[in-house]
C-alpha atoms as a PDB file:
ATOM      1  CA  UNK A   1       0.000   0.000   0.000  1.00  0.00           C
ATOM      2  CA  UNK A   2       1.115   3.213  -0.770  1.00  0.00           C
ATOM      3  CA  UNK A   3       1.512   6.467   2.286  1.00  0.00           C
ATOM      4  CA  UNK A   4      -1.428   8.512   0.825  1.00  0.00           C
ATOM      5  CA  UNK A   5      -3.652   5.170   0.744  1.00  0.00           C
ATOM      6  CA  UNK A   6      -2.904   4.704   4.194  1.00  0.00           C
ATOM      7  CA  UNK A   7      -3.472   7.996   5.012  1.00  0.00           C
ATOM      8  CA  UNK A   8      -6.411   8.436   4.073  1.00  0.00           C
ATOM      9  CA  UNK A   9      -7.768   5.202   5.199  1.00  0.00           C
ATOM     10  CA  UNK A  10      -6.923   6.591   9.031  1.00  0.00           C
ATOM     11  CA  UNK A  11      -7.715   9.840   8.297  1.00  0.00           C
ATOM     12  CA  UNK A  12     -10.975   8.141   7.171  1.00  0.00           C
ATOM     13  CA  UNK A  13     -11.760   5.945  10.564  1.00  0.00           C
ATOM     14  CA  UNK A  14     -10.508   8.244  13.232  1.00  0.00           C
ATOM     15  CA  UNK A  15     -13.436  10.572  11.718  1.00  0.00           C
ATOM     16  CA  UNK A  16     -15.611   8.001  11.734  1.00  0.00           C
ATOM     17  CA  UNK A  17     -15.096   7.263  15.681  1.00  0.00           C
ATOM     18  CA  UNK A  18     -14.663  10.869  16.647  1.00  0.00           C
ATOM     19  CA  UNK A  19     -18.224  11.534  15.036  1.00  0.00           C
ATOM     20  CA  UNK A  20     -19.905   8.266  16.331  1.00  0.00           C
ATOM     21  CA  UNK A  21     -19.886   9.902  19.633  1.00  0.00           C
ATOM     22  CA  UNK A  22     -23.370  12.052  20.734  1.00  0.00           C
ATOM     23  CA  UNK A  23     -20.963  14.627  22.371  1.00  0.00           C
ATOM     24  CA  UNK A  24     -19.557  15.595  18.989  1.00  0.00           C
ATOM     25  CA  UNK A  25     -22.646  15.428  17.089  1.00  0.00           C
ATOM     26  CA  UNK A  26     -23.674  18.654  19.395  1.00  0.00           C
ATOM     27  CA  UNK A  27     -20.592  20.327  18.398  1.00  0.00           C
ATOM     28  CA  UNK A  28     -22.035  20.332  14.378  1.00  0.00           C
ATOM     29  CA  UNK A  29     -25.493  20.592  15.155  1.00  0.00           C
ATOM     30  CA  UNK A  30     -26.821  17.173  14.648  1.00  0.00           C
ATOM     31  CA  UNK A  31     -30.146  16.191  16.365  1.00  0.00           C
ATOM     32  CA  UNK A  32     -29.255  12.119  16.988  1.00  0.00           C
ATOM     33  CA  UNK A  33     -30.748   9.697  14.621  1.00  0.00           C
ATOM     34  CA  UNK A  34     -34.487   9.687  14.337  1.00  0.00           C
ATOM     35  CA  UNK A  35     -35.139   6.518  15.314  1.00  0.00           C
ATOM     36  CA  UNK A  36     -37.214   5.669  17.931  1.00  0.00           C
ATOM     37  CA  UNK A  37     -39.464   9.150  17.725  1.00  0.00           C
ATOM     38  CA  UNK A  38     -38.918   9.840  14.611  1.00  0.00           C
ATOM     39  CA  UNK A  39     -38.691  13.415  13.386  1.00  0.00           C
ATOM     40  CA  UNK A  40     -42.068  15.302  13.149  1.00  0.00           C
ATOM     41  CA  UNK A  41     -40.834  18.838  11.714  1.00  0.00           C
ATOM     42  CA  UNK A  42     -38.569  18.808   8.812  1.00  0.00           C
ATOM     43  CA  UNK A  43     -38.474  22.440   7.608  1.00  0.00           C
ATOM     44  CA  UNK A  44     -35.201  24.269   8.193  1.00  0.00           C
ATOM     45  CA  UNK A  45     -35.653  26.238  10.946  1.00  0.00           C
ATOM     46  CA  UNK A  46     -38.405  23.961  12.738  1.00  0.00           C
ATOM     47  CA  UNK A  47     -38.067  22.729  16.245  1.00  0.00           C
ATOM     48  CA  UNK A  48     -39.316  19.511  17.411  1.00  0.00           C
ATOM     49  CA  UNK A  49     -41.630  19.436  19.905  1.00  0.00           C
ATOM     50  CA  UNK A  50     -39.146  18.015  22.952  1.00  0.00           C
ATOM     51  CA  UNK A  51     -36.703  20.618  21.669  1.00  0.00           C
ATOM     52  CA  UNK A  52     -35.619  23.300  24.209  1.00  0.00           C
ATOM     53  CA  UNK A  53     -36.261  27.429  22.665  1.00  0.00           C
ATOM     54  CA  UNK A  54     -32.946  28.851  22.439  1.00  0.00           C
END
């Protein structure tokens, strides 16, 4: 395998594990997956109903 291969396959899981965590989802503004509520609002802009007002 060549460096830039190999590179990019590490570069490519230690994202994947950093973002698998809830604590980082909150840093880019994800909501969670929608599963088991579901989501109700899907407008840009539209809060769900067990979402705090900011």
């Amino acid at each position: 395998m060549t460096a830039s291969h190999v590179w990019s396959l590490w570069t490519r899981y230690a994202c994947e594990a950093f973002y698998a965590h809830p604590y980082a989802w909150d840093e880019i503004g994800f909501g969670g997956p929608a599963y088991p509520r579901g989501y109700l609002r899907l407008g840009r802009g539209s809060r769900e109903p067990w979402e705090d007002e900011r």
